[in-house]
PDB file of N, CA and C in Angstrom:
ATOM      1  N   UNK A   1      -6.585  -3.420  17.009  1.00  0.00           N
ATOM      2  CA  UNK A   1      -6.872  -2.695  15.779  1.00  0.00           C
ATOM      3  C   UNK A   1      -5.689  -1.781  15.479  1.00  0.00           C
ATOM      4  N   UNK A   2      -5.192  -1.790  14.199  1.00  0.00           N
ATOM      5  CA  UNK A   2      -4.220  -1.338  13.833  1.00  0.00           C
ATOM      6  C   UNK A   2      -4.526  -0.010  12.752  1.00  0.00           C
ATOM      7  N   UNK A   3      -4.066   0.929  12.580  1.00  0.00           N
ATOM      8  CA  UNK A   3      -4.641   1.959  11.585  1.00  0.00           C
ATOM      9  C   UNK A   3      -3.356   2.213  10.312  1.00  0.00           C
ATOM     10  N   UNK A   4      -3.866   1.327   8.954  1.00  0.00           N
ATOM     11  CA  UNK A   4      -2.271   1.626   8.346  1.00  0.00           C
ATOM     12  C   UNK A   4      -2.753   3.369   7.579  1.00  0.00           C
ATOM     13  N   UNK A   5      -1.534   3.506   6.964  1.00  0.00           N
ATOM     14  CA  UNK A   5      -1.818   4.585   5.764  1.00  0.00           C
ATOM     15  C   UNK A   5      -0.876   3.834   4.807  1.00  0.00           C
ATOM     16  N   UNK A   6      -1.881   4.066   3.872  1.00  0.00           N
ATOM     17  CA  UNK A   6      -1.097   3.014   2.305  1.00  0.00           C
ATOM     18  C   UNK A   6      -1.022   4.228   1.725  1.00  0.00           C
ATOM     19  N   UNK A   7      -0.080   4.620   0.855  1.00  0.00           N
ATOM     20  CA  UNK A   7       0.680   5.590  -0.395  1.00  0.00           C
ATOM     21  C   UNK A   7       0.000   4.606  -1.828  1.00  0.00           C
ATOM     22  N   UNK A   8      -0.752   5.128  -2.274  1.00  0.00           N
ATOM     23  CA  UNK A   8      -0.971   4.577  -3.942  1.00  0.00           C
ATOM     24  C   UNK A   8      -0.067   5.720  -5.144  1.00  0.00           C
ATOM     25  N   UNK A   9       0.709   4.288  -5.974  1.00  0.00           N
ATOM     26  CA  UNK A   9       1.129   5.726  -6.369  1.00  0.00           C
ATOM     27  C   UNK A   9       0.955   4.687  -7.891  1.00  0.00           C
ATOM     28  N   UNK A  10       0.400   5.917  -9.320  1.00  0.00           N
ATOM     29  CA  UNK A  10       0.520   5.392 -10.457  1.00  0.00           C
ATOM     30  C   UNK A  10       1.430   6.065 -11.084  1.00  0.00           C
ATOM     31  N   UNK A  11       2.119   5.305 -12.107  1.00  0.00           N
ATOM     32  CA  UNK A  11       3.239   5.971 -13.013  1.00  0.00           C
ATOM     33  C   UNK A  11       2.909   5.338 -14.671  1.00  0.00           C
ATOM     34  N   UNK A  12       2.675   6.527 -15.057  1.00  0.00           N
ATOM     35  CA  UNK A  12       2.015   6.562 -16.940  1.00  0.00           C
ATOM     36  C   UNK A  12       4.012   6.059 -17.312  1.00  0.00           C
ATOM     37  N   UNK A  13       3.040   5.521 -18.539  1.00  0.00           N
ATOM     38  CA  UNK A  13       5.030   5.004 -19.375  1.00  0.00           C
ATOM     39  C   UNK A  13       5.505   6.060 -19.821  1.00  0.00           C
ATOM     40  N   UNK A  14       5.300   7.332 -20.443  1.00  0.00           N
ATOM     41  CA  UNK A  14       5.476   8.256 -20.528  1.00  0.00           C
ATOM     42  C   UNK A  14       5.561   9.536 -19.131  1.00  0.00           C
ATOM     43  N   UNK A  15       5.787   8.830 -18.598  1.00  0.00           N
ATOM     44  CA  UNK A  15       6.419   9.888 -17.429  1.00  0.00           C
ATOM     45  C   UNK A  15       5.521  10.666 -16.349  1.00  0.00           C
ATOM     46  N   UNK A  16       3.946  10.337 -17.147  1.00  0.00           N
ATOM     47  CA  UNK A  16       2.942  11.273 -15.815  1.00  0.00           C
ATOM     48  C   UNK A  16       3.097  10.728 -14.563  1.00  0.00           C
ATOM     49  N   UNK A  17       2.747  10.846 -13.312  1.00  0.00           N
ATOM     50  CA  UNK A  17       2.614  10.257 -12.083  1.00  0.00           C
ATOM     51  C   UNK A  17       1.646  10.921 -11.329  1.00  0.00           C
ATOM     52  N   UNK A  18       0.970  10.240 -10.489  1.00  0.00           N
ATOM     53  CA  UNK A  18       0.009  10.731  -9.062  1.00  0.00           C
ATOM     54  C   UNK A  18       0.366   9.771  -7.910  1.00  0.00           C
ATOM     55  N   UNK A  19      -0.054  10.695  -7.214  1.00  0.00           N
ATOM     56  CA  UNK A  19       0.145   9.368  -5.463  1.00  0.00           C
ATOM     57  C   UNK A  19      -1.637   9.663  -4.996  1.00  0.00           C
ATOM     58  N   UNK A  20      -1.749   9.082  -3.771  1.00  0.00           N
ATOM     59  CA  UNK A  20      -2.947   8.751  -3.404  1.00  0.00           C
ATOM     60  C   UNK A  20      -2.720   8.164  -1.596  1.00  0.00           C
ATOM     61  N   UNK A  21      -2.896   8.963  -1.020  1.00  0.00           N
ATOM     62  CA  UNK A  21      -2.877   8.384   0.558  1.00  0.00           C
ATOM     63  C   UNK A  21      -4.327   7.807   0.973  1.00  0.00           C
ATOM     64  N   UNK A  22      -4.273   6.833   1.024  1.00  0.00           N
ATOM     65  CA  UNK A  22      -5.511   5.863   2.027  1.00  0.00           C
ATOM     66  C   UNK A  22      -5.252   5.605   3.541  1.00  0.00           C
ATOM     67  N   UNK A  23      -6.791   5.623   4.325  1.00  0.00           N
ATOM     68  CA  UNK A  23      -6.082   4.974   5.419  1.00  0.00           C
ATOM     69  C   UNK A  23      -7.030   4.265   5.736  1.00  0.00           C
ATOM     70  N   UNK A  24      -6.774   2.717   6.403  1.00  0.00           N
ATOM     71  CA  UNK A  24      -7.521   2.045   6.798  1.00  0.00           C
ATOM     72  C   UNK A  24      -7.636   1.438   8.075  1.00  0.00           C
ATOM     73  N   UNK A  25      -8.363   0.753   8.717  1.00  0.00           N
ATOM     74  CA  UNK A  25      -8.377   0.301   9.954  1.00  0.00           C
ATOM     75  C   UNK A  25      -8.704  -1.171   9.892  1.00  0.00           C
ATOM     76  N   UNK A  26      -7.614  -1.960  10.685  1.00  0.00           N
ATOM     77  CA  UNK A  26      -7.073  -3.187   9.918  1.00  0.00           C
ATOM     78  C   UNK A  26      -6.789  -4.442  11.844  1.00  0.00           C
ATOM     79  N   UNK A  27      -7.663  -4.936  11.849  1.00  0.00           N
ATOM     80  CA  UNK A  27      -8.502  -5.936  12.842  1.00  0.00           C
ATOM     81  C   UNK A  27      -6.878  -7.044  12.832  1.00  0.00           C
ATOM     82  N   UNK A  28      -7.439  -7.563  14.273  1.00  0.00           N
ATOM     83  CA  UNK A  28      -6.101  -8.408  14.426  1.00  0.00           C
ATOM     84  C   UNK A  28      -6.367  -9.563  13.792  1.00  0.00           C
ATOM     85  N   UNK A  29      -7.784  -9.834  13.340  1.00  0.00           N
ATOM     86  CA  UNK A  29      -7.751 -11.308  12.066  1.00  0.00           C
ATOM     87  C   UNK A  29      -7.004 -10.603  10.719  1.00  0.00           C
ATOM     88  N   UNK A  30      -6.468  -9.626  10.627  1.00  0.00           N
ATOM     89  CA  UNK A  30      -5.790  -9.415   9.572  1.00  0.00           C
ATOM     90  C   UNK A  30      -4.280  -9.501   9.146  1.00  0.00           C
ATOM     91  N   UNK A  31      -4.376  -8.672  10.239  1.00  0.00           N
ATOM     92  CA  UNK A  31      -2.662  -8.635  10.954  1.00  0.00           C
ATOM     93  C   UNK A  31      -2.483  -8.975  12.367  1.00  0.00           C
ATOM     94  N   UNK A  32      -1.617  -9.947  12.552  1.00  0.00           N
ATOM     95  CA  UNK A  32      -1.477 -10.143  14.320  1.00  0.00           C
ATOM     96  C   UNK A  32      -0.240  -9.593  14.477  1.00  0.00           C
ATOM     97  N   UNK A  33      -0.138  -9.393  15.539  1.00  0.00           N
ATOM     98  CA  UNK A  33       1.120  -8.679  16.818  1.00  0.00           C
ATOM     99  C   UNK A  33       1.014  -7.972  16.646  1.00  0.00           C
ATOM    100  N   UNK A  34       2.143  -6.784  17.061  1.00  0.00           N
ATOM    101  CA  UNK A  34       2.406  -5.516  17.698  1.00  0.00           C
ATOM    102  C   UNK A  34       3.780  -5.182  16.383  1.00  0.00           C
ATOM    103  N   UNK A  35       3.851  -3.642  16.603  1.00  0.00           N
ATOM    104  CA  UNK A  35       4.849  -2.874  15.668  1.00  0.00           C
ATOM    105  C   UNK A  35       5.301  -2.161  16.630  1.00  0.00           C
ATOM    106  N   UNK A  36       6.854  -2.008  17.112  1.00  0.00           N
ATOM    107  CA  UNK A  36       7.072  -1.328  18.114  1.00  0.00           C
ATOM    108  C   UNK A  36       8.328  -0.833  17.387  1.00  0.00           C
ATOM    109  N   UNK A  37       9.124  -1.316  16.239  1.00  0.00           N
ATOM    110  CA  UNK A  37       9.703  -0.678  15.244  1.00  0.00           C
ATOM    111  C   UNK A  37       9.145  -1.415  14.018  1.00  0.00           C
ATOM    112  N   UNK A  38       8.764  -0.271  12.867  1.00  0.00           N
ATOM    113  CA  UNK A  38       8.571  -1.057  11.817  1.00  0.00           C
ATOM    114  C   UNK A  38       9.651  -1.324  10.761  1.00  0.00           C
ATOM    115  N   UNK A  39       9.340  -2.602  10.543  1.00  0.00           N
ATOM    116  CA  UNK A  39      10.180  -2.789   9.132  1.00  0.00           C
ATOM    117  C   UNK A  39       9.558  -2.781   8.168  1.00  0.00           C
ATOM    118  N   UNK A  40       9.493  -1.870   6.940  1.00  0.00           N
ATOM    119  CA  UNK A  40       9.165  -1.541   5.982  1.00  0.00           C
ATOM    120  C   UNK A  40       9.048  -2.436   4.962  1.00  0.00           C
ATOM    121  N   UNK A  41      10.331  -2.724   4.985  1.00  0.00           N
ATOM    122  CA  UNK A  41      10.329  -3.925   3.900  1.00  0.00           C
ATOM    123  C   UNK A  41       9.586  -5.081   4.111  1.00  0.00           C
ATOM    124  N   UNK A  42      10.118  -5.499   5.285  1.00  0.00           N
ATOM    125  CA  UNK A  42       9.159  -6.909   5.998  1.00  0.00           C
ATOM    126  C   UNK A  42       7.365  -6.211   5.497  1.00  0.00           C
ATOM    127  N   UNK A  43       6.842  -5.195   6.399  1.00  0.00           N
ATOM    128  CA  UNK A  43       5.215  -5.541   6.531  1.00  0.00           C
ATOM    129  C   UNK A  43       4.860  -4.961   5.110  1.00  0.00           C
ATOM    130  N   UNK A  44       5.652  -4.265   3.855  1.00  0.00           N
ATOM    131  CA  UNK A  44       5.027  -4.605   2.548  1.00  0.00           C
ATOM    132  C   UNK A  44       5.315  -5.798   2.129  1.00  0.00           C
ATOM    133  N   UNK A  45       6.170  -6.491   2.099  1.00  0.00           N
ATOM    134  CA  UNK A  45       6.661  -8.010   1.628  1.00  0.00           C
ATOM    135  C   UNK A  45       5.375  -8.736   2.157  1.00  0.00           C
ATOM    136  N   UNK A  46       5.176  -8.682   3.704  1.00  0.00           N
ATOM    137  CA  UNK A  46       3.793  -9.751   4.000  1.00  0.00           C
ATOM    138  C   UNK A  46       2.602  -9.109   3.121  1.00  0.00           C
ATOM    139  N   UNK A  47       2.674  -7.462   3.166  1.00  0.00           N
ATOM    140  CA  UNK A  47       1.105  -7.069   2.875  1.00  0.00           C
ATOM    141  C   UNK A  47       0.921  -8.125   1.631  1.00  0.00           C
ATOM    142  N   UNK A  48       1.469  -8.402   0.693  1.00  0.00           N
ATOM    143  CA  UNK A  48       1.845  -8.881  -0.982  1.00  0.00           C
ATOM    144  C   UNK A  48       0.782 -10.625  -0.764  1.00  0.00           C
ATOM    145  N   UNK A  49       1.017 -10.884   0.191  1.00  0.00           N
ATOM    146  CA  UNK A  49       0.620 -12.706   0.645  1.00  0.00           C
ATOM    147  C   UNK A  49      -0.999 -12.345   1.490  1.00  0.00           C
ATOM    148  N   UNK A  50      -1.045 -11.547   1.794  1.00  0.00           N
ATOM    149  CA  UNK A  50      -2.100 -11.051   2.604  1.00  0.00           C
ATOM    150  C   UNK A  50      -3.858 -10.658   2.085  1.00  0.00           C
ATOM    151  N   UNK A  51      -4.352 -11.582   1.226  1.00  0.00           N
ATOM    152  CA  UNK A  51      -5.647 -11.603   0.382  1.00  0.00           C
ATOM    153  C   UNK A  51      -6.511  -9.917   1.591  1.00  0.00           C
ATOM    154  N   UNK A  52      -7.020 -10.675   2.565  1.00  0.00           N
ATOM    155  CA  UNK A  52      -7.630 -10.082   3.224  1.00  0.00           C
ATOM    156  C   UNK A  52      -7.346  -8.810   3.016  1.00  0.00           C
ATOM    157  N   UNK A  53      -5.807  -8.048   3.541  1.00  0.00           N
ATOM    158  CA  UNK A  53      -5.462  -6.645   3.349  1.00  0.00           C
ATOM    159  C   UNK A  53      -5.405  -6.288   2.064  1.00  0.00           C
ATOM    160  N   UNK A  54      -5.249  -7.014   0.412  1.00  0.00           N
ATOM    161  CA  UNK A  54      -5.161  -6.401  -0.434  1.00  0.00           C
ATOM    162  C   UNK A  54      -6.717  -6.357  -0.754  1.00  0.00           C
ATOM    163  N   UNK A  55      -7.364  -6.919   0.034  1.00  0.00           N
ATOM    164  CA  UNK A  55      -9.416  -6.716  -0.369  1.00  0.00           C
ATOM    165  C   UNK A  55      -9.547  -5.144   0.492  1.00  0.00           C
ATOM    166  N   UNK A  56      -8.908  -5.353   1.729  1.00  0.00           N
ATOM    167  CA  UNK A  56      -9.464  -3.851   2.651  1.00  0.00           C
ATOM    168  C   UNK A  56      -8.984  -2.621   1.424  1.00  0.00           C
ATOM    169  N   UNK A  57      -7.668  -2.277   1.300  1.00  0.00           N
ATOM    170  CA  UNK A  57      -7.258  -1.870  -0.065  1.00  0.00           C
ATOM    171  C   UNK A  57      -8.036  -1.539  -1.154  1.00  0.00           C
ATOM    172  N   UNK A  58      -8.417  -2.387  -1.720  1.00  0.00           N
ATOM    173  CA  UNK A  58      -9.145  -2.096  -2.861  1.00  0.00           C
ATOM    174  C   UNK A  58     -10.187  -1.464  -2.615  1.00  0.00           C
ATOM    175  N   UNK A  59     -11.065  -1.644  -1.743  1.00  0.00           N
ATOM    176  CA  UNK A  59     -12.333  -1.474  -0.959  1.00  0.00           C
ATOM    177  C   UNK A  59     -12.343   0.212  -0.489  1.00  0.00           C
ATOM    178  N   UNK A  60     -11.124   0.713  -0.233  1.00  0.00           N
ATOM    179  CA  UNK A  60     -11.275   1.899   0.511  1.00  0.00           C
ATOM    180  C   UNK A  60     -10.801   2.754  -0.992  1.00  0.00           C
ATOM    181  N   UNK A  61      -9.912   2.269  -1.627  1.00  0.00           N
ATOM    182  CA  UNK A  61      -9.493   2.924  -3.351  1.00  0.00           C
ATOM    183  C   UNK A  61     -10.789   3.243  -3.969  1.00  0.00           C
ATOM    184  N   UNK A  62     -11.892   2.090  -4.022  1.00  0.00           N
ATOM    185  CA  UNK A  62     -13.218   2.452  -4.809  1.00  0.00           C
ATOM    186  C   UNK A  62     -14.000   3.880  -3.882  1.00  0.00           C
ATOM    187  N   UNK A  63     -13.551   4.019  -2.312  1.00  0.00           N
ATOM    188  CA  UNK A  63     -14.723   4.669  -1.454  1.00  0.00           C
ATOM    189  C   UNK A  63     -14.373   5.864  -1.930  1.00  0.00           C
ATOM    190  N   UNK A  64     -12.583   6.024  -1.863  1.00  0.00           N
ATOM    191  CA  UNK A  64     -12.175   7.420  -2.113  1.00  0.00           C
ATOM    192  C   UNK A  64     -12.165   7.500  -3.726  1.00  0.00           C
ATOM    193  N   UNK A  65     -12.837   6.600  -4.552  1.00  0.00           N
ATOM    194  CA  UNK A  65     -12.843   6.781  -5.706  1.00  0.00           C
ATOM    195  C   UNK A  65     -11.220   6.681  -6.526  1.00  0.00           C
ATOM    196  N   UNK A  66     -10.522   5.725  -5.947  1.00  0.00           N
ATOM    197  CA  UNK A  66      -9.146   5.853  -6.819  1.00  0.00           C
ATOM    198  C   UNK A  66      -9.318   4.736  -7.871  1.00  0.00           C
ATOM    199  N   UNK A  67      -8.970   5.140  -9.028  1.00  0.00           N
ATOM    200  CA  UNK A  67      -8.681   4.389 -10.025  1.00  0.00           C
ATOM    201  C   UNK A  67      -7.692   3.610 -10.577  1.00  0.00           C
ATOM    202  N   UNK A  68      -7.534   2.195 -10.663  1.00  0.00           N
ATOM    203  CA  UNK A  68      -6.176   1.676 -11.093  1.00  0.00           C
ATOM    204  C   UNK A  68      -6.621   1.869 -12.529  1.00  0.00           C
ATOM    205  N   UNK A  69      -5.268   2.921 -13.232  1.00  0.00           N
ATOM    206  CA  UNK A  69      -5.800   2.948 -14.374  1.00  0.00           C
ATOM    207  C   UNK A  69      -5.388   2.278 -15.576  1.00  0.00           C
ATOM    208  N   UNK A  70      -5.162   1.707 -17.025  1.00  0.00           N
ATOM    209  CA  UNK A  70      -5.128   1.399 -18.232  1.00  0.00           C
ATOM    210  C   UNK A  70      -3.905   0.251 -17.948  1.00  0.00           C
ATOM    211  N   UNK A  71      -3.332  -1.002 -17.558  1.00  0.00           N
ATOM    212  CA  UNK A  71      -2.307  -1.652 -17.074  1.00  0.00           C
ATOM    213  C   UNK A  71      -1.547  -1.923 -18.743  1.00  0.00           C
ATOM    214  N   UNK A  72      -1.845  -1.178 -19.254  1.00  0.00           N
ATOM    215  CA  UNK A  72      -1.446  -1.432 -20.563  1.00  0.00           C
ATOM    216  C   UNK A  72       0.012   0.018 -20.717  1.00  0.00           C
ATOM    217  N   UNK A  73      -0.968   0.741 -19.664  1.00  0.00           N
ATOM    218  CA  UNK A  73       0.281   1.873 -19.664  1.00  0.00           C
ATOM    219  C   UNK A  73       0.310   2.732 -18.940  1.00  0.00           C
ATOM    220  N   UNK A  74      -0.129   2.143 -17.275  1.00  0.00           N
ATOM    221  CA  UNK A  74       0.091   2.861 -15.982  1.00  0.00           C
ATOM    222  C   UNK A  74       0.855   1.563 -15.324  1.00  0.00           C
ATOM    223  N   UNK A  75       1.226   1.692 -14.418  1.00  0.00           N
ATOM    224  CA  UNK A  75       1.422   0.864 -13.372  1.00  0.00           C
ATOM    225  C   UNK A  75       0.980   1.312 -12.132  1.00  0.00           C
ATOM    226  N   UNK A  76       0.298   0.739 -11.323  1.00  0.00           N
ATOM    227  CA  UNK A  76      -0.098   1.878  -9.920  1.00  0.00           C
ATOM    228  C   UNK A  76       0.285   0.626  -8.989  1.00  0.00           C
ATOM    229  N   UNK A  77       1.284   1.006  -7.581  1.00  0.00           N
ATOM    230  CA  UNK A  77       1.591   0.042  -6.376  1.00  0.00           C
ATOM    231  C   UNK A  77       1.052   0.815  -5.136  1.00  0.00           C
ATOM    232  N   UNK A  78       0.436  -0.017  -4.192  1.00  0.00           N
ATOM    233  CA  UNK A  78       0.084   0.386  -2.987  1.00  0.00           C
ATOM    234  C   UNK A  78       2.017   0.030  -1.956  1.00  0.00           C
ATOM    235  N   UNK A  79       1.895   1.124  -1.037  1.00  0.00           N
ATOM    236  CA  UNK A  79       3.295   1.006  -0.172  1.00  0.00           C
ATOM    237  C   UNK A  79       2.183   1.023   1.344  1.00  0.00           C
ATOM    238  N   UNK A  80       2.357   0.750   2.182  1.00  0.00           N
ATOM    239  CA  UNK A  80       2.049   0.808   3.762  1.00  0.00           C
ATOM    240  C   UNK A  80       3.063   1.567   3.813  1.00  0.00           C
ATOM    241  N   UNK A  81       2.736   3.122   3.948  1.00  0.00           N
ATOM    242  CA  UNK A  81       3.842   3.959   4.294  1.00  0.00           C
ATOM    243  C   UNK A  81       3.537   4.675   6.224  1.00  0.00           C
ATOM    244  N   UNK A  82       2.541   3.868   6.627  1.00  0.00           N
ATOM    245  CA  UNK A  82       2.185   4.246   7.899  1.00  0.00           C
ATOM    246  C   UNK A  82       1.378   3.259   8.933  1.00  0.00           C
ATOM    247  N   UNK A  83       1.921   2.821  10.552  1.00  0.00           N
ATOM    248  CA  UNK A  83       1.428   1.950  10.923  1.00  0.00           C
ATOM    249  C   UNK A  83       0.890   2.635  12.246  1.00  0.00           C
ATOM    250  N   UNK A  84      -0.383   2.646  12.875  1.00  0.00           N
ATOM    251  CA  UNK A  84      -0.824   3.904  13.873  1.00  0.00           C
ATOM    252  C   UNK A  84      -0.055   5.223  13.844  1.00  0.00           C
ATOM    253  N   UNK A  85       0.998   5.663  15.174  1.00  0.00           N
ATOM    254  CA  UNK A  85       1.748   6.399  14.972  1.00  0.00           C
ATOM    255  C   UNK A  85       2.570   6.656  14.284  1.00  0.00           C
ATOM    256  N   UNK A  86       3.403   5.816  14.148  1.00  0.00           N
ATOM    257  CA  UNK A  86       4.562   5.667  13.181  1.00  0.00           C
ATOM    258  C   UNK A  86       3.926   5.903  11.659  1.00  0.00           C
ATOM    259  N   UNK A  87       5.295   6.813  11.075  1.00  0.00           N
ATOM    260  CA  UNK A  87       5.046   6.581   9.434  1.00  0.00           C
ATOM    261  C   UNK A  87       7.029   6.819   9.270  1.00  0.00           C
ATOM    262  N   UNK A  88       6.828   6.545   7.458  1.00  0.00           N
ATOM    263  CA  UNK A  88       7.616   5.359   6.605  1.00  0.00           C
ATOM    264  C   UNK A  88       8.210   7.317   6.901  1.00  0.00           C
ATOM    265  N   UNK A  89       9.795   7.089   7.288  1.00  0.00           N
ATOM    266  CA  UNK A  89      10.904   8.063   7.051  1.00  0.00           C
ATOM    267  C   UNK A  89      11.136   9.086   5.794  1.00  0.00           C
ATOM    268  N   UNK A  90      11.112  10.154   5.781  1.00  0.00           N
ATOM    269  CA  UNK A  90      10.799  10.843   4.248  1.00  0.00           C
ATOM    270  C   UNK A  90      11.884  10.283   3.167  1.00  0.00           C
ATOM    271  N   UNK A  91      13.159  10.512   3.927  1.00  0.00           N
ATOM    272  CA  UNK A  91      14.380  10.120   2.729  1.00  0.00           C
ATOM    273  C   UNK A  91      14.013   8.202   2.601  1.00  0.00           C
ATOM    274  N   UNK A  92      13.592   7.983   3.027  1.00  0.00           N
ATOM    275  CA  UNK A  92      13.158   6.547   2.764  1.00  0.00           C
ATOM    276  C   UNK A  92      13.543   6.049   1.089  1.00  0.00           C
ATOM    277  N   UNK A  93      14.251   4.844   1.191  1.00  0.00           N
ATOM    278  CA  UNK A  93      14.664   4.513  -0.453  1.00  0.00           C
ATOM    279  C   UNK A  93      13.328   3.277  -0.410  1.00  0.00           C
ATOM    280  N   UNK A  94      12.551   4.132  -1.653  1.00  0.00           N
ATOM    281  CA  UNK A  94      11.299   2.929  -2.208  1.00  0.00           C
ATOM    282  C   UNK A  94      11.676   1.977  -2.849  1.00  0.00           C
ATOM    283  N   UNK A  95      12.809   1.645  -3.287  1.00  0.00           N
ATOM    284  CA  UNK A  95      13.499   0.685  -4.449  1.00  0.00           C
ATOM    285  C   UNK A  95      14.214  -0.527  -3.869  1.00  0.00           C
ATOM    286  N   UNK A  96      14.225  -0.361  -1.787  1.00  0.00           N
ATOM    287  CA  UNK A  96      14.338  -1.348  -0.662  1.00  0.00           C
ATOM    288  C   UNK A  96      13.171  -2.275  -0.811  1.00  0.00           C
ATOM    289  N   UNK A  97      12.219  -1.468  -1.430  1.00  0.00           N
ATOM    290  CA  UNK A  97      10.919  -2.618  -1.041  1.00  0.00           C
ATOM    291  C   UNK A  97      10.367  -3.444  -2.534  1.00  0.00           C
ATOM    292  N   UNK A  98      11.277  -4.666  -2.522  1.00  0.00           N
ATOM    293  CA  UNK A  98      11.040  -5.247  -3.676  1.00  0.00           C
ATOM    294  C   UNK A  98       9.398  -5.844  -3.753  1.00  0.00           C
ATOM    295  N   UNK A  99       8.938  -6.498  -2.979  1.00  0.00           N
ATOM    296  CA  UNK A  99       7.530  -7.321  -3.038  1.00  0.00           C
ATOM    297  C   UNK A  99       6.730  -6.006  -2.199  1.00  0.00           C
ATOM    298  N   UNK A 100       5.993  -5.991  -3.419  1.00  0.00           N
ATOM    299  CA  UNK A 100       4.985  -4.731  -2.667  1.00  0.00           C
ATOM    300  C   UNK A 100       3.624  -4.944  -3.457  1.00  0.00           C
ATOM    301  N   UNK A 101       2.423  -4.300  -3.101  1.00  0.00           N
ATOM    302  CA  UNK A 101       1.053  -4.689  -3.958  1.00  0.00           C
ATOM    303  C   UNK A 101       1.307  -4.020  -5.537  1.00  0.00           C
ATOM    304  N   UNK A 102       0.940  -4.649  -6.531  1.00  0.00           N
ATOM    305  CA  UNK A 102       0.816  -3.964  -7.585  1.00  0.00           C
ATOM    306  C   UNK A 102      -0.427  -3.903  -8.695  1.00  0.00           C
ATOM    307  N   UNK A 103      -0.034  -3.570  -9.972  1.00  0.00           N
ATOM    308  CA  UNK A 103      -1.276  -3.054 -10.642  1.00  0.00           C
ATOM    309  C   UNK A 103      -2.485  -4.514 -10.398  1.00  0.00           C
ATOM    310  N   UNK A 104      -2.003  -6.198 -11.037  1.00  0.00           N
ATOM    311  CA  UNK A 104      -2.718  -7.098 -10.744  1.00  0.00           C
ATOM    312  C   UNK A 104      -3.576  -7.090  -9.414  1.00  0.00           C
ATOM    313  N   UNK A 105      -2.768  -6.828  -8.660  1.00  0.00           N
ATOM    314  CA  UNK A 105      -3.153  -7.225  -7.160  1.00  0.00           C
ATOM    315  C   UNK A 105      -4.409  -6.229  -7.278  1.00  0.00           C
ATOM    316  N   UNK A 106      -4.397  -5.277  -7.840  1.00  0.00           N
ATOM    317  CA  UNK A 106      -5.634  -4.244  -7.179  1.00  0.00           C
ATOM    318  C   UNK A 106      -6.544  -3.874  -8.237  1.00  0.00           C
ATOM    319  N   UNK A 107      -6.297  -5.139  -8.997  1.00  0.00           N
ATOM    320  CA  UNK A 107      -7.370  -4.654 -10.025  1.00  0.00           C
ATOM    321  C   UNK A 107      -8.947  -5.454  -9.596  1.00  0.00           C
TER     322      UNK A 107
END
């Protein structure tokens, strides 16, 4: 059992923004092996192919009540910015992680 923390973050076209930290607890039928360094890019790139983890996702967004809002003129992406111990480096460049969950995925 693995414990991620996902970063939700929405951005209005006009410039508003919010983030949103989730955390979930994520079974080895979800994810297999071990993280002993993470690659960032790699385990959002898989999260993207990963049905199962973008259902746990959505599932814990409705518990804590997060809203994907208006796709007409938010965009909101989930990041895995945390894997048990480990979390994602502060100066971290988000613009490394091309395939990541987005507004479709979590609607």
């Amino acid at each position: 059992m693995k414990q991620f923390t996902v970063l939700i973050k929405s951005n209005h076209q006009d410039g508003d923004a919010f983030e949103n930290q989730i955390k979930i607890n994520v079974g080895d039928e979800v994810i297999e092996g071990e993280f002993d360094a993470v690659d960032w890019v790699k385990i959002n790139g898989d999260a993207c192919s990963n049905a199962s983890l973008i259902n746990l996702i959505k599932t814990e967004m409705q518990v804590n009540g997060i809203e994907v809002m208006d796709p007409e003129y938010w965009t909101t992406e989930a990041y895995i910015v945390g894997v048990n111990n480990e979390s994602i480096p502060e100066d971290f460049d988000f613009y490394t992680i091309e395939d990541r969950i987005r507004t479709g995925d979590l609607i």
